[in-house]
N, C-alpha and C. Protein backbone atom coordinates (compact mmCIF):
# COMPACT_ATOMS: atom_id res chain seq x y z
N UNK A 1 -2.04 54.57 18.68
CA UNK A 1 -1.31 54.86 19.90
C UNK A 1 0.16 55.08 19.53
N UNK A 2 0.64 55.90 20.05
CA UNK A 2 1.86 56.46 19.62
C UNK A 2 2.85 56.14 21.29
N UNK A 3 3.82 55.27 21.08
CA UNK A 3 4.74 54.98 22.48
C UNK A 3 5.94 56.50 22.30
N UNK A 4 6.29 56.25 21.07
CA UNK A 4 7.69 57.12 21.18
C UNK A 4 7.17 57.66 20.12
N UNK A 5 7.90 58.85 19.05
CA UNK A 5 8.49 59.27 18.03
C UNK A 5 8.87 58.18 16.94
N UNK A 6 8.36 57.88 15.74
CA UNK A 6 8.92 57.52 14.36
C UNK A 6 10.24 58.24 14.03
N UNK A 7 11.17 57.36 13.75
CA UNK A 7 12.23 58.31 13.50
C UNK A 7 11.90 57.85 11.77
N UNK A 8 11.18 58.75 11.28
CA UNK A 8 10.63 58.77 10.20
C UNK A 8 12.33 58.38 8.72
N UNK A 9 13.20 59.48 8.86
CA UNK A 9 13.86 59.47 8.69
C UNK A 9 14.76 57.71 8.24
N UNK A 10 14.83 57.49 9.19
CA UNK A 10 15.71 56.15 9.23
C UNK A 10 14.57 55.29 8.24
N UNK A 11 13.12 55.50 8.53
CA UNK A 11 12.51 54.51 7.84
C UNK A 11 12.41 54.81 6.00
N UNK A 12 12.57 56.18 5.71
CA UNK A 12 12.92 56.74 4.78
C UNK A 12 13.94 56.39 4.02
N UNK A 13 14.96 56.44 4.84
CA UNK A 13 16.30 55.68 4.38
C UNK A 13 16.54 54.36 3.99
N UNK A 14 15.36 53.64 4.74
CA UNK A 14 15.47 52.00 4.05
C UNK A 14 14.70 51.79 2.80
N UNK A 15 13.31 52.86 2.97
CA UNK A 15 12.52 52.75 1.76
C UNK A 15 13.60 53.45 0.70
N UNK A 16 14.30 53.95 0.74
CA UNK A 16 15.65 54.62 -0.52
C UNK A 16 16.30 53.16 -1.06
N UNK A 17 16.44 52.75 0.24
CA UNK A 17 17.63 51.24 -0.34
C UNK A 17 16.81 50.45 -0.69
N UNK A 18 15.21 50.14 -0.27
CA UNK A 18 14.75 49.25 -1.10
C UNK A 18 14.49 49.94 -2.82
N UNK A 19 14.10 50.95 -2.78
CA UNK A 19 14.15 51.74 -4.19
C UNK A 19 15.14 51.22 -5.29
N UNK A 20 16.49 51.43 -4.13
CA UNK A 20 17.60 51.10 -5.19
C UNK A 20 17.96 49.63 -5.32
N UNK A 21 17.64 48.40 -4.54
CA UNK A 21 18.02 47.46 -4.57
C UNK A 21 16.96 46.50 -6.00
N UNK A 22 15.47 47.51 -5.93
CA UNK A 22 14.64 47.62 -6.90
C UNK A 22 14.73 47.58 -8.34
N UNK A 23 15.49 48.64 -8.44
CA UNK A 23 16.50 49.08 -9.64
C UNK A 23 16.89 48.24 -10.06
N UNK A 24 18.03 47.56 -9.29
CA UNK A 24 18.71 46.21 -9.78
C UNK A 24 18.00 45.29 -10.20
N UNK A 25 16.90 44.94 -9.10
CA UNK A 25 16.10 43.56 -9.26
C UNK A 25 15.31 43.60 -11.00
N UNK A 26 14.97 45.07 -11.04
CA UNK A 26 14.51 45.30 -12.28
C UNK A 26 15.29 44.71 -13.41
N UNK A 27 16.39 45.19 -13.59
CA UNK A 27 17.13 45.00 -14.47
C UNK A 27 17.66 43.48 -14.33
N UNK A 28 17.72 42.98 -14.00
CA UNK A 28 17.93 41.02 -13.96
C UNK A 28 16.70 40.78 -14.04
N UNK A 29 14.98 41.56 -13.97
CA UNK A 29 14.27 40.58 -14.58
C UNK A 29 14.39 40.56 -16.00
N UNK A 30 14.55 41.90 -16.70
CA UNK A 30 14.48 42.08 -18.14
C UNK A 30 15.58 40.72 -19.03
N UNK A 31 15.94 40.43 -18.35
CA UNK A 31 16.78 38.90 -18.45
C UNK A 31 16.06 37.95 -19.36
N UNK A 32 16.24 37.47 -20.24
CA UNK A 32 15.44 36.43 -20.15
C UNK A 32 16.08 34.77 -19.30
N UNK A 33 15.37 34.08 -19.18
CA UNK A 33 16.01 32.96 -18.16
C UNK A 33 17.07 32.73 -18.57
N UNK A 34 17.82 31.82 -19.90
CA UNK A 34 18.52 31.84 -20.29
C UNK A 34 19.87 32.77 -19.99
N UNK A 35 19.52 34.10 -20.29
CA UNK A 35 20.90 34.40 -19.87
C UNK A 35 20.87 35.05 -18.26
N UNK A 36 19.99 34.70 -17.76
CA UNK A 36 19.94 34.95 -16.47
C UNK A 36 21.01 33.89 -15.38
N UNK A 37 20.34 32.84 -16.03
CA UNK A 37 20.90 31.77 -15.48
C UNK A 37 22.35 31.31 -16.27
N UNK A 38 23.06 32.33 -16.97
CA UNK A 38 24.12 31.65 -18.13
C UNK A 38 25.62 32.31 -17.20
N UNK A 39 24.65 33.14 -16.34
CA UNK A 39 26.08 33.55 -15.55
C UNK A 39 25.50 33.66 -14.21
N UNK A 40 26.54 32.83 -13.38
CA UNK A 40 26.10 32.40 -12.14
C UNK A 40 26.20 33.46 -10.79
N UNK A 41 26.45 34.40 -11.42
CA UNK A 41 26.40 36.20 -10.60
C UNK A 41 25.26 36.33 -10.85
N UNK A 42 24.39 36.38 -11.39
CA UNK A 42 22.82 37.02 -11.87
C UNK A 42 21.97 36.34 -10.13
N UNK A 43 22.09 35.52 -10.67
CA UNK A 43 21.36 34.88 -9.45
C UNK A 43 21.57 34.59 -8.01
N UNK A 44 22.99 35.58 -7.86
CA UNK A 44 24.02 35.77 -6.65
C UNK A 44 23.56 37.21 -6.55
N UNK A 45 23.52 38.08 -7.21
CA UNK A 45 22.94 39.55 -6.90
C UNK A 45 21.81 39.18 -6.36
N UNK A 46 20.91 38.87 -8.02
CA UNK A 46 19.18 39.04 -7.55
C UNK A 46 19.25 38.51 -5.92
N UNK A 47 19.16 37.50 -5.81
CA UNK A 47 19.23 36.75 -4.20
C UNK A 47 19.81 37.67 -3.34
N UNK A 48 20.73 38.27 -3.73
CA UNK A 48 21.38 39.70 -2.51
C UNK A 48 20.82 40.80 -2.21
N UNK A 49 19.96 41.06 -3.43
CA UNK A 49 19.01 42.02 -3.41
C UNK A 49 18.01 41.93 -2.78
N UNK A 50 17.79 40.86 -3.28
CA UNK A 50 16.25 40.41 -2.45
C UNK A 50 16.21 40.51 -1.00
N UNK A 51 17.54 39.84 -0.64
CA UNK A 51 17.03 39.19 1.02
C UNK A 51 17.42 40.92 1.58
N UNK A 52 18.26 41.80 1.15
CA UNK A 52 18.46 42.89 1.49
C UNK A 52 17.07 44.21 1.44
N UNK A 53 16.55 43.60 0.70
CA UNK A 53 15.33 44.41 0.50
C UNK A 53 14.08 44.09 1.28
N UNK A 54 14.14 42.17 1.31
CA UNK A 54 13.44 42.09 2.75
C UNK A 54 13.94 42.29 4.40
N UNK A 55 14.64 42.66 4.25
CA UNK A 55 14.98 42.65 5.64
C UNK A 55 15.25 44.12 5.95
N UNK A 56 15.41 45.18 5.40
CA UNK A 56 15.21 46.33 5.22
C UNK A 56 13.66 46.57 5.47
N UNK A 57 12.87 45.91 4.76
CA UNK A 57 11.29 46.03 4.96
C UNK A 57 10.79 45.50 6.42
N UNK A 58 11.15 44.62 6.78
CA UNK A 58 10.71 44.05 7.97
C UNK A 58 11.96 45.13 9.24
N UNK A 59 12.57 45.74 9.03
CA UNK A 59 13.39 46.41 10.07
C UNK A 59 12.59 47.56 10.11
N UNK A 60 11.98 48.33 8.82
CA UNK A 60 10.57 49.34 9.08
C UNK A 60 9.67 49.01 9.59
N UNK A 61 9.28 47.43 9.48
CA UNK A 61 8.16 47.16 10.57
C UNK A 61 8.03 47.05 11.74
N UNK A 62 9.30 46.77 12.15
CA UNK A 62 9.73 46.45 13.84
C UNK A 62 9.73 48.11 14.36
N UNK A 63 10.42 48.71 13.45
CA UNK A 63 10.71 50.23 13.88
C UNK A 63 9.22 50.57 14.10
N UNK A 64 8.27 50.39 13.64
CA UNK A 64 7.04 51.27 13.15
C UNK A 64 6.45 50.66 14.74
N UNK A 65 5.97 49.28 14.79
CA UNK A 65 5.56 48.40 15.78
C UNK A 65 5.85 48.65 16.97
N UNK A 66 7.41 49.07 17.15
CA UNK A 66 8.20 49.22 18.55
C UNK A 66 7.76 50.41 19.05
N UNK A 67 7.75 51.35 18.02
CA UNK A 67 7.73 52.89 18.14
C UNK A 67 6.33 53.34 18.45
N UNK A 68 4.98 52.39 17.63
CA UNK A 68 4.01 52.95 17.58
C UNK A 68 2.85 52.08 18.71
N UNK A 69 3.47 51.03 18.85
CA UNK A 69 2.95 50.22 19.84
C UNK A 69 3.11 49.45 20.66
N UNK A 70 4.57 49.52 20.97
CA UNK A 70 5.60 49.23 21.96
C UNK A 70 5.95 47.55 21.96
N UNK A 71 6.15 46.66 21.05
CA UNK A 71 5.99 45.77 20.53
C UNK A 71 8.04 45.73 20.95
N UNK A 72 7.97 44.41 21.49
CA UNK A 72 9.36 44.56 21.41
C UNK A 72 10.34 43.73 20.58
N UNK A 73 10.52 42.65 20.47
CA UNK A 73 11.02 41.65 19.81
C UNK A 73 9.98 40.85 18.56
N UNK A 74 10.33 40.81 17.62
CA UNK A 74 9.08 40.40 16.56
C UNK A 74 10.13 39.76 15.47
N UNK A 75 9.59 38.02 15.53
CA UNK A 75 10.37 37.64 14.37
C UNK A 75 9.44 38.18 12.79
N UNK A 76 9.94 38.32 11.57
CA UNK A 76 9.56 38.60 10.57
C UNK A 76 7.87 38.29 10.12
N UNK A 77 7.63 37.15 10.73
CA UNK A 77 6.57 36.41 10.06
C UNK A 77 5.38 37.36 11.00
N UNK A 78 5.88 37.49 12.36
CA UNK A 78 4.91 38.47 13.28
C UNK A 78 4.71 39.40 12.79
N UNK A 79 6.14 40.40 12.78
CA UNK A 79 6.11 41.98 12.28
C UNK A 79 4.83 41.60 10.94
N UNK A 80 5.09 41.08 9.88
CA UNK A 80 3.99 41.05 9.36
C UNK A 80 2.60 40.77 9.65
N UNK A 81 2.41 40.19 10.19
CA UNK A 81 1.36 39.75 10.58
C UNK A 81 0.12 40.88 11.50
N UNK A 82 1.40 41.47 12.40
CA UNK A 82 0.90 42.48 13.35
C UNK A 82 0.64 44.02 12.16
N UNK A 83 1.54 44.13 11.41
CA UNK A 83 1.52 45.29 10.19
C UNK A 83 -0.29 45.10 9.94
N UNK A 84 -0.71 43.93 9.40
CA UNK A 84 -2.21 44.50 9.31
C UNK A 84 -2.89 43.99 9.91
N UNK A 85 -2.81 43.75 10.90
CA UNK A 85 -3.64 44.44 12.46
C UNK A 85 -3.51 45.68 13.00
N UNK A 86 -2.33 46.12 12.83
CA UNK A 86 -2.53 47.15 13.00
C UNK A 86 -3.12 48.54 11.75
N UNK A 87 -3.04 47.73 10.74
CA UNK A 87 -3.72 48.18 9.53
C UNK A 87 -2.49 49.40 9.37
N UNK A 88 -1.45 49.19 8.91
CA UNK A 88 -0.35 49.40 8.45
C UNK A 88 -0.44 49.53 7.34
N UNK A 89 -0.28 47.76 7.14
CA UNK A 89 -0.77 47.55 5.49
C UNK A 89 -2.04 46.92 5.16
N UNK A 90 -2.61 46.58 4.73
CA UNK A 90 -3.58 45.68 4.50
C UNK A 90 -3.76 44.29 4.85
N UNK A 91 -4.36 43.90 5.34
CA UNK A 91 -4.50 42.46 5.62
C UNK A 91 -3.94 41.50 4.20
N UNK A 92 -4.52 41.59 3.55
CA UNK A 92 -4.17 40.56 2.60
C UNK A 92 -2.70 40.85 2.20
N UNK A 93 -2.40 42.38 2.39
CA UNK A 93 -1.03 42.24 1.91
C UNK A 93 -0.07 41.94 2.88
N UNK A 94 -0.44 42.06 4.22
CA UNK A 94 0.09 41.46 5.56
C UNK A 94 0.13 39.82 4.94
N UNK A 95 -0.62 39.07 4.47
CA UNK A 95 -0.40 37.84 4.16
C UNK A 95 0.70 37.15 3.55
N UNK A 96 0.74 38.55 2.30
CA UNK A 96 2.16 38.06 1.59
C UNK A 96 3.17 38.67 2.47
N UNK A 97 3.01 39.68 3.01
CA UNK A 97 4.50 39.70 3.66
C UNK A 97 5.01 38.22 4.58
N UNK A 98 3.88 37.82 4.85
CA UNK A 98 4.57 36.71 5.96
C UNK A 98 5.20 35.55 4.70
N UNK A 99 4.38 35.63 3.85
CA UNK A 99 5.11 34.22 3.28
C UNK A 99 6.71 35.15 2.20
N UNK A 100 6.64 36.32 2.34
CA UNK A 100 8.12 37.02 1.83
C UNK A 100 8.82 36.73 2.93
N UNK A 101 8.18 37.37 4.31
CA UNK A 101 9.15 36.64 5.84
C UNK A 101 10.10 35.05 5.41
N UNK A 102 9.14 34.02 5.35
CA UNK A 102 9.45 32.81 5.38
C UNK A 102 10.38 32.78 4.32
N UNK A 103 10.05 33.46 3.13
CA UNK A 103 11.07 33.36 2.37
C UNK A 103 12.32 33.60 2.28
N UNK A 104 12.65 35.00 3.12
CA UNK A 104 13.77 35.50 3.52
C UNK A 104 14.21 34.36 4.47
N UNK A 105 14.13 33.74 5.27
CA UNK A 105 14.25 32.77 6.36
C UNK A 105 14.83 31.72 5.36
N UNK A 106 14.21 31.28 4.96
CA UNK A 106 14.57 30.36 3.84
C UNK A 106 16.14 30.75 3.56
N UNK A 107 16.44 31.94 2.57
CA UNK A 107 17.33 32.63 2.21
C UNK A 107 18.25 32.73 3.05
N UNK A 108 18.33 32.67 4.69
CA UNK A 108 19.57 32.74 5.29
C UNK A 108 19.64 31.63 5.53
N UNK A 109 18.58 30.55 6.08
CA UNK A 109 18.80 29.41 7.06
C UNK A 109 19.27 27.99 6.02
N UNK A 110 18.31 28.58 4.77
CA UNK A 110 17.96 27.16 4.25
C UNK A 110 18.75 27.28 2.69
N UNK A 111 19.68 28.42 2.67
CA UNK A 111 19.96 28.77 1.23
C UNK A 111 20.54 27.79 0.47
N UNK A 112 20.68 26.56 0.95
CA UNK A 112 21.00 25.62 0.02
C UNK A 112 19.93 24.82 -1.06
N UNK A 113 18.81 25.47 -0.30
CA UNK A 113 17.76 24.78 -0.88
C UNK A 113 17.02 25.68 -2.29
N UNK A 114 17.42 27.14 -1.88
CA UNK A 114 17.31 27.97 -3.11
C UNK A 114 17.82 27.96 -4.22
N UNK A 115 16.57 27.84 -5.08
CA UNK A 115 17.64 27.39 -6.51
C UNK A 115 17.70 28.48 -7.66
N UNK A 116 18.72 29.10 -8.54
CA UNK A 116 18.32 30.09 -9.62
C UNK A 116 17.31 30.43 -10.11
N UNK A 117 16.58 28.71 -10.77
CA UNK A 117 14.98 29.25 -11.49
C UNK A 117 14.29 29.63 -10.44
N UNK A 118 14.30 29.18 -9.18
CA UNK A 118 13.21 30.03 -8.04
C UNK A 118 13.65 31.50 -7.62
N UNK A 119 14.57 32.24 -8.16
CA UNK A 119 15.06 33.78 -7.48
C UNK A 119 14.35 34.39 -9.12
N UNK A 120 14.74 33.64 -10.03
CA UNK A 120 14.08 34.10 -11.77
C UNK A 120 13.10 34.42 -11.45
N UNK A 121 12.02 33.49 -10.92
CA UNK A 121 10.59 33.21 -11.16
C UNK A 121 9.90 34.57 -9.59
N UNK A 122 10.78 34.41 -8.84
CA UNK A 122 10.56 35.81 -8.07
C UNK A 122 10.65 37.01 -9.04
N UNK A 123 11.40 37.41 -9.87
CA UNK A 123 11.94 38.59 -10.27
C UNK A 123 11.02 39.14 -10.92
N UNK A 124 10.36 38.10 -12.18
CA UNK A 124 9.58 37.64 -12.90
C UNK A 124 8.22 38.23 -12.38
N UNK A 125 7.87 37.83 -11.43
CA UNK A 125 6.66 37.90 -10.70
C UNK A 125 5.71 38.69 -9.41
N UNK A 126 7.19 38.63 -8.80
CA UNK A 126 6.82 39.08 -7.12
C UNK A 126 7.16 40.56 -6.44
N UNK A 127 7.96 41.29 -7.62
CA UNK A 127 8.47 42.55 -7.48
C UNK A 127 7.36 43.57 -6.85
N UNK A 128 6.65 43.32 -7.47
CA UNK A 128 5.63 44.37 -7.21
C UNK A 128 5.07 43.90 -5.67
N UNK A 129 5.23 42.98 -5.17
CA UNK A 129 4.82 43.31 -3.56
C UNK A 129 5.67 43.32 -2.34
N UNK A 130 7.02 44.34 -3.42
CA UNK A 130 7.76 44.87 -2.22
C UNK A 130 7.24 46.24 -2.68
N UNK A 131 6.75 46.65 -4.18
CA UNK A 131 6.47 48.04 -4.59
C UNK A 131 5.04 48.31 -3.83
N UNK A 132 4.46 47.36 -3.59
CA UNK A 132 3.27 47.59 -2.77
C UNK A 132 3.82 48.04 -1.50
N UNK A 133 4.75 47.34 -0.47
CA UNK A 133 4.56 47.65 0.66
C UNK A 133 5.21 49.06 0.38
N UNK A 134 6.14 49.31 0.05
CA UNK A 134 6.45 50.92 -0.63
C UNK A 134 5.93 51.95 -0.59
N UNK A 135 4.54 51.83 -0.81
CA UNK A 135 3.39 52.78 -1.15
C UNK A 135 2.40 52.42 0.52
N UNK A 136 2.62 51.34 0.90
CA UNK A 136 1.70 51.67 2.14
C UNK A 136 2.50 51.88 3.42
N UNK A 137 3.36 51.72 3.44
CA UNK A 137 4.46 52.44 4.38
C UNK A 137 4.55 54.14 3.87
N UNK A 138 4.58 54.71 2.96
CA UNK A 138 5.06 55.90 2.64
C UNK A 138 3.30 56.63 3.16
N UNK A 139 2.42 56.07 2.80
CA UNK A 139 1.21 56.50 3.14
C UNK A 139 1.20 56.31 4.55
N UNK A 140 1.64 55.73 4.89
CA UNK A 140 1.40 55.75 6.79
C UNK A 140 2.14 56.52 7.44
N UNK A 141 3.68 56.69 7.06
CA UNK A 141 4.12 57.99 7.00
C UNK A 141 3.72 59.56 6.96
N UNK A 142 3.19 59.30 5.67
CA UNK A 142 2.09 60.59 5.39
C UNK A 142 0.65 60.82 6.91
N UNK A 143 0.41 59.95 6.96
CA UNK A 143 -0.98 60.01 8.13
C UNK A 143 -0.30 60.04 9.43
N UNK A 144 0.86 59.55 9.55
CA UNK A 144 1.58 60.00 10.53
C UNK A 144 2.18 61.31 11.25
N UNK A 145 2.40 61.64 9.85
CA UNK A 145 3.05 63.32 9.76
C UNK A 145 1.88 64.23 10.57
N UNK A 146 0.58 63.70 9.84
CA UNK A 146 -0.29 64.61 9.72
C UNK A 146 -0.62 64.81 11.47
N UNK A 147 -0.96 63.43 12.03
CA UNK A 147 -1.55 63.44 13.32
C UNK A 147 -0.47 63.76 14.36
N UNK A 148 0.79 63.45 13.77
CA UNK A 148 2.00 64.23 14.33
C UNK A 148 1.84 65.57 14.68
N UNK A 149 1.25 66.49 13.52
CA UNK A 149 1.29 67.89 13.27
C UNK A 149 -0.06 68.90 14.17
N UNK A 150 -1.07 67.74 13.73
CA UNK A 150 -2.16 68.05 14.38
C UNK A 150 -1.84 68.00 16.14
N UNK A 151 -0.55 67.05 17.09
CA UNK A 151 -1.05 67.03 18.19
C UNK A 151 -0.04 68.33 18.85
N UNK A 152 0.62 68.02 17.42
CA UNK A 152 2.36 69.97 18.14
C UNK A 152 1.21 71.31 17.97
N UNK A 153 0.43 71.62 17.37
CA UNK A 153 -0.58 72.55 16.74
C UNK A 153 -1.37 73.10 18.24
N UNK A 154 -1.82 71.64 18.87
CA UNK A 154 -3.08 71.84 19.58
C UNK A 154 -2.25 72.33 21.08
């Protein structure tokens, strides 16, 4: 069900900044801990990156949700949640987004409790399921376009 128009565009634009915030995150994992943690900026970026890259991701979901199913207010842990129900993304990968949600939450509310080796051990590990949602947002995009095209056609 389509409420409004995707402003495809804008969601494009965040998948760019998560791209590039990517980049970075990349390069502080190639770190090893040691000198990751030997300068206390490493783990002041990565963490900047991160929460910027989730919240960029979850602002495509609200956009997508609002736009595609008139969903109005959605804290993070929802927008995910509703993403695969509405088969957005995948269920299971709807799972991790919610516990990336909580994490970001964490990251503004609770950031005292975040510690260096836990942003390492993200970098380390968890990259790839923002590169996942990446690829299933850009594909929904794509199926979007299409049924977009198909309803200007008819």
């Amino acid at each position: 069900m389509v409420i409004s128009r995707l402003q495809t565009d804008k969601i494009e634009r965040n998948l760019s900044l998560i791209q590039e915030f990517l980049v970075e995150l990349k390069r502080l994992s190639l770190m090893t801990e040691d000198e990751f943690l030997s300068d206390r900026r490493n783990p002041a970026a990565a963490e900047s990156y991160l929460r910027r890259s989730l919240e960029a991701a979850f602002d495509i979901g609200r956009h997508i949700l609002a736009k595609s199913y008139g969903f109005k207010e959605l804290e993070y842990k929802n927008i995910a949640l509703e993403l695969g129900e509405k088969g957005i993304v995948n269920k299971e990968h709807a799972k991790i987004l919610m516990k990336m949600a909580g994490y970001r939450n964490r990251m503004v509310h609770l950031y005292h409790e975040i510690s260096s080796e836990e942003i390492y051990e993200i970098l380390k590990n968890h990259l790839s399921d923002i590169e996942k949602f990446i690829v299933e947002i850009v594909g929904f995009i794509e199926a979007y376009r299409k049924t977009i095209g198909k309803q200007s056609s008819s």
